[in-house]
N, C-alpha and C. Protein backbone atom coordinates (compact mmCIF):
# COMPACT_ATOMS: atom_id res chain seq x y z
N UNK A 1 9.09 23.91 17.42
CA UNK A 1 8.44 25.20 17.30
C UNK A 1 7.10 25.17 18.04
N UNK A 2 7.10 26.15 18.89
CA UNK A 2 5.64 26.51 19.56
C UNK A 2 4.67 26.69 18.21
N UNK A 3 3.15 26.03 18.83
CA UNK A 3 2.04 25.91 18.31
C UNK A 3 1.67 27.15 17.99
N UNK A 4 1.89 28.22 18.96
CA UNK A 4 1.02 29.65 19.00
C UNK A 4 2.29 30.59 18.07
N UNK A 5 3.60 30.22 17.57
CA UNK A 5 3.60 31.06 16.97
C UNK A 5 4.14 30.88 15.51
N UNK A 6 3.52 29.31 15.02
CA UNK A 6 3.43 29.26 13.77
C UNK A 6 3.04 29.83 12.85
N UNK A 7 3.51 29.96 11.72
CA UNK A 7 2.50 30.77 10.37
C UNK A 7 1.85 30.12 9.99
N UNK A 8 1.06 30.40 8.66
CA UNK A 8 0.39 29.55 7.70
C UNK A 8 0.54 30.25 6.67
N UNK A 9 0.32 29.39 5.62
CA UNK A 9 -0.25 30.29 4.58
C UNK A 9 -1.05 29.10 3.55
N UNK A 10 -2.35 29.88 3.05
CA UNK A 10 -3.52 29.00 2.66
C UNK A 10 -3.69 29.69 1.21
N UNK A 11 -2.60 29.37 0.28
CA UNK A 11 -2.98 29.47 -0.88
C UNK A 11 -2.76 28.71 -1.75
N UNK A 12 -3.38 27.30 -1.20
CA UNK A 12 -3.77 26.41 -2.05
C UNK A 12 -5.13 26.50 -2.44
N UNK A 13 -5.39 25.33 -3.85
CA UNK A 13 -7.12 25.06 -3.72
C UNK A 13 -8.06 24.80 -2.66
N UNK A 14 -9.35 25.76 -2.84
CA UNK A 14 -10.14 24.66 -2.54
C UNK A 14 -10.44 23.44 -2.56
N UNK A 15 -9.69 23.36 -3.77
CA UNK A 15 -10.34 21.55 -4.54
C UNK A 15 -9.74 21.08 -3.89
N UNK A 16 -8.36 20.65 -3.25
CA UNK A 16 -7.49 20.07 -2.67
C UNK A 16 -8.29 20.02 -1.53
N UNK A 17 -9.50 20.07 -0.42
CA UNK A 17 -10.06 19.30 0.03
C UNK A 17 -10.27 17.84 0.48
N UNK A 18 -10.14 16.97 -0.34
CA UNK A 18 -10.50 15.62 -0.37
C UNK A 18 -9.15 15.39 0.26
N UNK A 19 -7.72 15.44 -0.18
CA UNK A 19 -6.57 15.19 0.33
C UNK A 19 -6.22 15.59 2.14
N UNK A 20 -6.59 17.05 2.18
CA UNK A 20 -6.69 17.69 3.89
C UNK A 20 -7.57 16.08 4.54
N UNK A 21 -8.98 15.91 4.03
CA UNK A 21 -9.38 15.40 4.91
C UNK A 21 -9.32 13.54 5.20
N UNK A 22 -8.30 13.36 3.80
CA UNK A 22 -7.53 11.88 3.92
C UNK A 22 -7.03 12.30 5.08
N UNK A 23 -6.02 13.19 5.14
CA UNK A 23 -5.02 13.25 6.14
C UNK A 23 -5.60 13.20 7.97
N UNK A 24 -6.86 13.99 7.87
CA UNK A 24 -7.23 14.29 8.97
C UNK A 24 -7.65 12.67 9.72
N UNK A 25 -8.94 12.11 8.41
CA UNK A 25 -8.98 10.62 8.52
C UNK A 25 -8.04 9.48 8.99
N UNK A 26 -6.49 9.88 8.56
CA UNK A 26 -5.80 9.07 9.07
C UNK A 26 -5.14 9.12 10.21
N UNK A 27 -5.44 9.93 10.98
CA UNK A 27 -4.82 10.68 12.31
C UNK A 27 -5.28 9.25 13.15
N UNK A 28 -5.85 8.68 13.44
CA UNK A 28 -6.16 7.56 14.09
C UNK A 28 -5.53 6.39 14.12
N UNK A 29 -5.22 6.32 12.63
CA UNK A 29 -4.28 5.26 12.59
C UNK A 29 -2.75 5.26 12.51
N UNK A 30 -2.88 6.51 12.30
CA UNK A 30 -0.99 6.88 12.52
C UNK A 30 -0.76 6.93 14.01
N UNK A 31 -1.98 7.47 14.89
CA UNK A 31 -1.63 7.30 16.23
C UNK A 31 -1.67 5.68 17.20
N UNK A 32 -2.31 4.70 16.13
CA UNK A 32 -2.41 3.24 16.66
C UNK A 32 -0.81 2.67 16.50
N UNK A 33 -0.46 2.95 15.34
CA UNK A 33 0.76 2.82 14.92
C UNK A 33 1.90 3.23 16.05
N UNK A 34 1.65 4.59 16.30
CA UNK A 34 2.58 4.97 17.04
C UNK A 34 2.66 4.61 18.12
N UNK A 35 1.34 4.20 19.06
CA UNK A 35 1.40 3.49 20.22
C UNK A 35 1.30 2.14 20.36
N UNK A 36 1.78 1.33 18.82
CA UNK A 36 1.41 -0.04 19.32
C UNK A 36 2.98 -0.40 19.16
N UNK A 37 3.54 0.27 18.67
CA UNK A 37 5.47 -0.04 19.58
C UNK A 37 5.77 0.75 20.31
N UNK A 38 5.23 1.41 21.39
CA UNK A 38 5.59 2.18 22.14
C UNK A 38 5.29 1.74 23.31
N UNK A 39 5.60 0.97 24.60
CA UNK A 39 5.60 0.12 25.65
C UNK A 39 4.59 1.47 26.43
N UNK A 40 3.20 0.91 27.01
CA UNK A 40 2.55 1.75 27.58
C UNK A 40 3.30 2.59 28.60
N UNK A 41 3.97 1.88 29.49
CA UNK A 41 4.77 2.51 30.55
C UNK A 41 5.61 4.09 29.81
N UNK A 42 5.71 4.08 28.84
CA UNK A 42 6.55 4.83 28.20
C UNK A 42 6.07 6.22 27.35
N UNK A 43 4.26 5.94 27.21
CA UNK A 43 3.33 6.79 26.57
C UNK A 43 2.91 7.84 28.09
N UNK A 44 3.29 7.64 29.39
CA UNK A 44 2.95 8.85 30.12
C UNK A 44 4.12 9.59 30.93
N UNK A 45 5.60 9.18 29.65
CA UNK A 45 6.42 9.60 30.00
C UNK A 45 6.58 11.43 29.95
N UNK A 46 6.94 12.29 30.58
CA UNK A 46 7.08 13.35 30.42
C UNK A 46 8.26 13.99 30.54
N UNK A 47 8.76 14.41 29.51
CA UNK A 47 10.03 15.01 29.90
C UNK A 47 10.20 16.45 29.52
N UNK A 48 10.82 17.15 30.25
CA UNK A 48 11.33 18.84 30.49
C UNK A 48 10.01 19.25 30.77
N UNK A 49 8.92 18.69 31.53
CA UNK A 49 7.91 19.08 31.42
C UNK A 49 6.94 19.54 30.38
N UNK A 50 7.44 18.75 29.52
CA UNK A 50 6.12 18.93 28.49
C UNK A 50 5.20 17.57 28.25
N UNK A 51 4.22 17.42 27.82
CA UNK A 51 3.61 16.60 27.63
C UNK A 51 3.84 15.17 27.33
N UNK A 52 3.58 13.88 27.66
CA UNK A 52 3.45 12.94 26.97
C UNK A 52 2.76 12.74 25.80
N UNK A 53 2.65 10.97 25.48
CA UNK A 53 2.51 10.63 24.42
C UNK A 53 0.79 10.87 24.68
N UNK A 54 0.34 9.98 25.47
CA UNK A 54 -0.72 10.13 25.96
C UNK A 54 -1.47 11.16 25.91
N UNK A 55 -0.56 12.40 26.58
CA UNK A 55 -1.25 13.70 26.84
C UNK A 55 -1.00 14.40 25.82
N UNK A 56 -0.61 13.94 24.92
CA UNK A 56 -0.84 14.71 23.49
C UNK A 56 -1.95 14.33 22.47
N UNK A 57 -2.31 12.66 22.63
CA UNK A 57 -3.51 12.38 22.26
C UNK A 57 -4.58 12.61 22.33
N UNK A 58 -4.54 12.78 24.23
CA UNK A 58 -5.47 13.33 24.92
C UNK A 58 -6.40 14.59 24.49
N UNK A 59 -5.15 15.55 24.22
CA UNK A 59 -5.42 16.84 23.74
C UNK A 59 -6.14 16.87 22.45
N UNK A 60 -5.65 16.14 21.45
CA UNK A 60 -6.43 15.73 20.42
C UNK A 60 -7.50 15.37 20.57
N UNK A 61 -7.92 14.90 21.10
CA UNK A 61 -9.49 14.10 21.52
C UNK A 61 -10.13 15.56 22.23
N UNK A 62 -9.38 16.35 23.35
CA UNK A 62 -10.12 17.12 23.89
C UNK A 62 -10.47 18.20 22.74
N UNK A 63 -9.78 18.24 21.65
CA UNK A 63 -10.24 19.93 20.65
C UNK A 63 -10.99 19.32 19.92
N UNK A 64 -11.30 18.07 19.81
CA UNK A 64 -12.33 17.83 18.92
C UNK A 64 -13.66 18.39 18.98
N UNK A 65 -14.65 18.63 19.97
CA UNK A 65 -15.16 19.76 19.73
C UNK A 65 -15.37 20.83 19.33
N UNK A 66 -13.98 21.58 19.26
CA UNK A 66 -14.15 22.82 18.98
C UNK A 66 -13.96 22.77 17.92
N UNK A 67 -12.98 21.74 16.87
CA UNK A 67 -13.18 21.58 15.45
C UNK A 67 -14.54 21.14 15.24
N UNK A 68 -15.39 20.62 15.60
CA UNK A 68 -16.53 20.16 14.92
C UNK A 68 -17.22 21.05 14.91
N UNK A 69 -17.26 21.85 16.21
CA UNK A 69 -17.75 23.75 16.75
C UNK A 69 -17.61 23.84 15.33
N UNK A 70 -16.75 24.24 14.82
CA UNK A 70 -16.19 25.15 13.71
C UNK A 70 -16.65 24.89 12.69
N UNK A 71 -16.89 23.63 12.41
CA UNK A 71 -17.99 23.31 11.24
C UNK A 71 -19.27 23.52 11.41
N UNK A 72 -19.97 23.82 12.42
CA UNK A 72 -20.93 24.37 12.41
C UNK A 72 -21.30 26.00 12.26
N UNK A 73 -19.80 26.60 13.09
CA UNK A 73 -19.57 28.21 12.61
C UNK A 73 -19.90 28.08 10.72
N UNK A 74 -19.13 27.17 10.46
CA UNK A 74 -19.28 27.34 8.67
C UNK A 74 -20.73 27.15 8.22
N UNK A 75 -20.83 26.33 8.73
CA UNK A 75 -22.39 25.91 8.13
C UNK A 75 -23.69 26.99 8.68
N UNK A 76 -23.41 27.91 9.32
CA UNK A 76 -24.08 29.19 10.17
C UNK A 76 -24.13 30.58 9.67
N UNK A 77 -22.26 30.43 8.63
CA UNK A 77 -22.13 31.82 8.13
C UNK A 77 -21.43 32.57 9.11
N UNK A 78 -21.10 32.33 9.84
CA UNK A 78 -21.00 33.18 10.96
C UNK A 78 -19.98 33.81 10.42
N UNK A 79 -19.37 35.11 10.90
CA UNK A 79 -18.31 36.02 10.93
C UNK A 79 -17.13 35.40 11.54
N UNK A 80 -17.06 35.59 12.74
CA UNK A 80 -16.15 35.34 12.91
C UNK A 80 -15.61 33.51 13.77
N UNK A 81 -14.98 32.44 13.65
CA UNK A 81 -15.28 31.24 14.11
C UNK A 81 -15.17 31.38 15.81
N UNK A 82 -15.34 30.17 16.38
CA UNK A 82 -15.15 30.09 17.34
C UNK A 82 -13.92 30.15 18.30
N UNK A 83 -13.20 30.29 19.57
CA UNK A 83 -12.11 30.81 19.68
C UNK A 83 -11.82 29.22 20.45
N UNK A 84 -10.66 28.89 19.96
CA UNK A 84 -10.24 27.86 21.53
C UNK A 84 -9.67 28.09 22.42
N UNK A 85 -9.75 27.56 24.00
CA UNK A 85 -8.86 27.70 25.00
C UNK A 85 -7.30 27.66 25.01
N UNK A 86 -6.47 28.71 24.74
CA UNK A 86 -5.54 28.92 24.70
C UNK A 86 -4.76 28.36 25.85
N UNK A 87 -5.33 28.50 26.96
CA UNK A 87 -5.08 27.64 28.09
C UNK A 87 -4.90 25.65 28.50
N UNK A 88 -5.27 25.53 27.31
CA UNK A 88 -5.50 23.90 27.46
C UNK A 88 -6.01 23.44 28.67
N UNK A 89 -6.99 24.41 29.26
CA UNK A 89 -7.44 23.56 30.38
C UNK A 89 -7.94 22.45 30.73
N UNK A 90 -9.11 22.34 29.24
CA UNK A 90 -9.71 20.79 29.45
C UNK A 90 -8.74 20.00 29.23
N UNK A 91 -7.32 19.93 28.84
CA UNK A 91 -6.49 19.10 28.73
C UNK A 91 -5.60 18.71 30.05
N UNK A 92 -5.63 19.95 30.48
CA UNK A 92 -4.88 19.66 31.71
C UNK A 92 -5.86 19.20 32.89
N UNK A 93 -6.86 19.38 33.34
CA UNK A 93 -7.65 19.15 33.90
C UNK A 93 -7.86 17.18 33.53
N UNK A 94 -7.89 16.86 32.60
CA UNK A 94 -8.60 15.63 32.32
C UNK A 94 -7.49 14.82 32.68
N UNK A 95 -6.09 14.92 33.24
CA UNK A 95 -4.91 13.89 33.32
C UNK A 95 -5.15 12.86 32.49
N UNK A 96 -4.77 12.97 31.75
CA UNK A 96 -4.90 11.99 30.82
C UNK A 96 -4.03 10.83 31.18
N UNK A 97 -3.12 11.05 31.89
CA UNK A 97 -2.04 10.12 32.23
C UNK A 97 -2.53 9.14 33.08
N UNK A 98 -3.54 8.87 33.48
CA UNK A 98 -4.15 8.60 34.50
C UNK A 98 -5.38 7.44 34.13
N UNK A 99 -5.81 7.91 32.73
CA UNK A 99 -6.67 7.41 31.70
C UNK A 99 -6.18 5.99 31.36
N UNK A 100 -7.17 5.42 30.45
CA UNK A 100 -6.43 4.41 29.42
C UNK A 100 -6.57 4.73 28.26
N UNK A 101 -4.95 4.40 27.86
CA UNK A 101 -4.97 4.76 26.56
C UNK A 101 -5.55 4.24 25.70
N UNK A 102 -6.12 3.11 25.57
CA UNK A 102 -6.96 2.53 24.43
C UNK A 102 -8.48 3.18 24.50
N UNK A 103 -9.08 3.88 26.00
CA UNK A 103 -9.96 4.09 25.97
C UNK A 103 -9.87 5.32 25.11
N UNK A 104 -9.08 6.49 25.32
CA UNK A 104 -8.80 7.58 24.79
C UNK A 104 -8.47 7.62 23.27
N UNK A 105 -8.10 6.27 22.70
CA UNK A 105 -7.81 6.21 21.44
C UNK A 105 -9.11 6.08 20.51
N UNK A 106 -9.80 4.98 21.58
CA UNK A 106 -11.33 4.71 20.29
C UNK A 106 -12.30 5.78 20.62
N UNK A 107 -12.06 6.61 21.73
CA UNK A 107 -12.94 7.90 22.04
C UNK A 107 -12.38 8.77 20.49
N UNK A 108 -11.13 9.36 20.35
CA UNK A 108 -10.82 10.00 19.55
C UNK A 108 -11.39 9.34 17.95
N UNK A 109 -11.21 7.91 17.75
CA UNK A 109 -11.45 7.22 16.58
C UNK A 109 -13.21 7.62 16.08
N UNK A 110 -13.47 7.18 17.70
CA UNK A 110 -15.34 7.53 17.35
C UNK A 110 -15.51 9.11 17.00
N UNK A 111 -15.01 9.97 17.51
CA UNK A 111 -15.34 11.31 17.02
C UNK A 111 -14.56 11.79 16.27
N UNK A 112 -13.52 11.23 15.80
CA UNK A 112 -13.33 12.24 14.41
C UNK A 112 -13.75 11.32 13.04
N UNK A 113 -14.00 10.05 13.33
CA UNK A 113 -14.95 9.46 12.39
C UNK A 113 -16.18 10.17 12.40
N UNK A 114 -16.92 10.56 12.60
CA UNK A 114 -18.69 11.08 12.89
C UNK A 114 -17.75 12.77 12.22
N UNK A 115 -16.67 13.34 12.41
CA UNK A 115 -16.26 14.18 12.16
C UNK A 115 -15.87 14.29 10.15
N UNK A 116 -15.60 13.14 10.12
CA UNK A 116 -14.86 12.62 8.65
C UNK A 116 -16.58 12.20 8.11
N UNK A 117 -17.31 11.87 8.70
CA UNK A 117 -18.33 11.20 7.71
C UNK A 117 -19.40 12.68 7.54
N UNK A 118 -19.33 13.58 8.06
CA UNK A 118 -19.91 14.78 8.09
C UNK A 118 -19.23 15.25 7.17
N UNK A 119 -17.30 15.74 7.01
CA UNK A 119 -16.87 16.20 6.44
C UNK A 119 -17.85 15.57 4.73
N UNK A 120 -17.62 14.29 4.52
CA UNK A 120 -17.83 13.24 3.26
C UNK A 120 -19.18 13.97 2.82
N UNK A 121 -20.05 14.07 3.85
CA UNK A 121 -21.56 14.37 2.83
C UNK A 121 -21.77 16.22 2.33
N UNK A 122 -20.70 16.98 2.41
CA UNK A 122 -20.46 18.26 2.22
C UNK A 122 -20.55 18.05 0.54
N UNK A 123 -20.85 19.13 0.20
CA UNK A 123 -20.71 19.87 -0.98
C UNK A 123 -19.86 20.86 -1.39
N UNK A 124 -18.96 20.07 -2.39
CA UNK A 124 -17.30 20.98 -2.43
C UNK A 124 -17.45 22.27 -2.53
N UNK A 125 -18.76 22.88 -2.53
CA UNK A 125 -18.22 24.57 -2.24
C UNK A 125 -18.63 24.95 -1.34
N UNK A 126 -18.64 23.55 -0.15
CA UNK A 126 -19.06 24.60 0.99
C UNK A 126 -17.62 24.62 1.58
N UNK A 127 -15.97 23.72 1.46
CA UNK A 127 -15.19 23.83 1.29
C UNK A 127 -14.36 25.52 1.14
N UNK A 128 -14.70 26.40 0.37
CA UNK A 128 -14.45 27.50 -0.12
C UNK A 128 -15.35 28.57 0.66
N UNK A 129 -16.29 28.35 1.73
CA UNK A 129 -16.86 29.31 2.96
C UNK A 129 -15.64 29.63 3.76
N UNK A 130 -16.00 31.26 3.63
CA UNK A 130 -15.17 31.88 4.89
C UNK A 130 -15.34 32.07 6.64
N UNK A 131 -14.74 32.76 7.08
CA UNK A 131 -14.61 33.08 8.83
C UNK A 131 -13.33 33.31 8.78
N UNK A 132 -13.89 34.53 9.73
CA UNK A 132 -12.12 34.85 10.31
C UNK A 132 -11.35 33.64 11.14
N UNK A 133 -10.50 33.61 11.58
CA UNK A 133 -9.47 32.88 12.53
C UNK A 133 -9.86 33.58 13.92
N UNK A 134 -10.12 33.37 14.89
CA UNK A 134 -10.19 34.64 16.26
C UNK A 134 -8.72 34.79 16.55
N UNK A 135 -7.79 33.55 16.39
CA UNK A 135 -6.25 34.09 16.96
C UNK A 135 -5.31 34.34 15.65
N UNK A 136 -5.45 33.99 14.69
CA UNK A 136 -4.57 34.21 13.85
C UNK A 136 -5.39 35.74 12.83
N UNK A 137 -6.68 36.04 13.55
CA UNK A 137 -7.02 37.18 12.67
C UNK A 137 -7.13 37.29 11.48
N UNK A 138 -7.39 36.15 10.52
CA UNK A 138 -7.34 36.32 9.24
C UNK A 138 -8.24 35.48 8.50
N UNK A 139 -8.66 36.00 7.40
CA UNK A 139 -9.98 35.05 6.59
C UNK A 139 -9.51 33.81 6.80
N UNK A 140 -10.56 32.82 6.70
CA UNK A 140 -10.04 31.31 6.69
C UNK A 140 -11.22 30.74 6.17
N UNK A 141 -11.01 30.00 4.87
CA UNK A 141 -12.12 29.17 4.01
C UNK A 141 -12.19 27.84 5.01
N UNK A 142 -13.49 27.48 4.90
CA UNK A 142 -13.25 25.61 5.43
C UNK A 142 -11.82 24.67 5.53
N UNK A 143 -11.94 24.91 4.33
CA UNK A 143 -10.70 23.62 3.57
C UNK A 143 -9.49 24.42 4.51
N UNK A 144 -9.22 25.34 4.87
CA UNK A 144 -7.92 26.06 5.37
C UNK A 144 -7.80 25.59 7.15
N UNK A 145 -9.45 25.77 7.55
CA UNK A 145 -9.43 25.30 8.98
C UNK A 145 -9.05 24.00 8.62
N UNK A 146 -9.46 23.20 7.94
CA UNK A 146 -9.37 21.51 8.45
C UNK A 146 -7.75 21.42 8.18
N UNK A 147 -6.98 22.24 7.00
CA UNK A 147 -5.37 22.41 6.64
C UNK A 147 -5.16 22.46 8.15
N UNK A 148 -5.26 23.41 9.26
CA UNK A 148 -4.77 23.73 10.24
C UNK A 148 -5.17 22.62 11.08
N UNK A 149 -6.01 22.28 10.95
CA UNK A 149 -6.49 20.47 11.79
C UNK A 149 -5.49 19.95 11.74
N UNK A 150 -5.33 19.47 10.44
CA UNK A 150 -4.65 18.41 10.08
C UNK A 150 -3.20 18.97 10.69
N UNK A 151 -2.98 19.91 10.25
CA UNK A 151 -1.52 20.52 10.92
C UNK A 151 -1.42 20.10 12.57
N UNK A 152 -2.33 20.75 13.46
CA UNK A 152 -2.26 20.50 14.38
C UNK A 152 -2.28 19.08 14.67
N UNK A 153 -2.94 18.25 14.36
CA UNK A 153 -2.89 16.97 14.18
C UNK A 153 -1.04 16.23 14.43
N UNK A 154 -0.81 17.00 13.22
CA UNK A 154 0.87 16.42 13.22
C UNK A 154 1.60 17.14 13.93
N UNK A 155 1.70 18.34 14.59
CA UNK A 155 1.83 19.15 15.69
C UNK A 155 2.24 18.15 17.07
N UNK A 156 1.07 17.33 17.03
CA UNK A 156 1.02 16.58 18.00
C UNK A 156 1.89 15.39 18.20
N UNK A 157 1.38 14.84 17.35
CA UNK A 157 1.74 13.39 16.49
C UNK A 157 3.13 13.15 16.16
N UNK A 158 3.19 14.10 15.09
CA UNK A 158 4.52 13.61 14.49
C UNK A 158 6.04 13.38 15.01
């Protein structure tokens, strides 16, 4: 299933927090896992023209910004969050295939750690702050963006 025309639906707790951001936390090591039996030659494989292994990591590493963006939309109040490139340009642009993958792995490890240790010093109701979605158009508490992290996360990954 395409990314852009998934649903959601976010009516779980707030409290359920701590669990979203186990999950998000472990995105690093489910991806060491996945590439440490996977013969490098084989991580910039591409087939039907869609992405590799690589270039799916890649991509991960490249939205990390705009998720961290987004925690700052929260922490701002802002109305509506920030929008991402629908285009994946910085993804396509950066060939990742081209990269090393270990470099791209502890790049991703270092920033969504600094991402996870920010999440850690929050105060569970800042968890329960709203913002719209810009593409999905609809309220979205904290805890619901990082749900969709983490989603996207396994989007990728899984």
């Amino acid at each position: 299933m395409q990314w852009t025309t998934r649903e959601f639906n976010f009516d779980f707790s707030a409290d359920e927090y701590p669990q979203i951001i186990d999950r998000l936390r472990n995105t690093p090591s489910r991806i060491e896992q996945l590439t440490s039996t996977t013969a490098p030659s084989n991580l910039i494989v591409q087939s039907d023209g869609k992405w590799s292994i690589q270039e799916h990591i890649g991509h991960l590493l490249d939205l990390e910004p705009l998720f961290t963006g987004r925690l700052d939309d929260f922490e701002a109040s802002v109305v509506v969050l920030r929008p991402a490139d629908m285009t994946n340009a910085k993804t396509y642009d950066a060939d990742h295939n081209k990269g090393d993958i270990s470099v791209i792995m502890d790049t991703f490890k270092t920033v969504r750690g600094e991402m996870i240790q920010r999440l850690d010093e929050y105060a569970p109701e800042m968890f329960a702050k709203t913002a719209r979605h810009p593409r999905l158009n609809t309220p979205m508490r904290l805890v619901d963006s990082l749900y969709f992290q983490a989603e996207h996360d396994e989007h990728h990954i899984g």
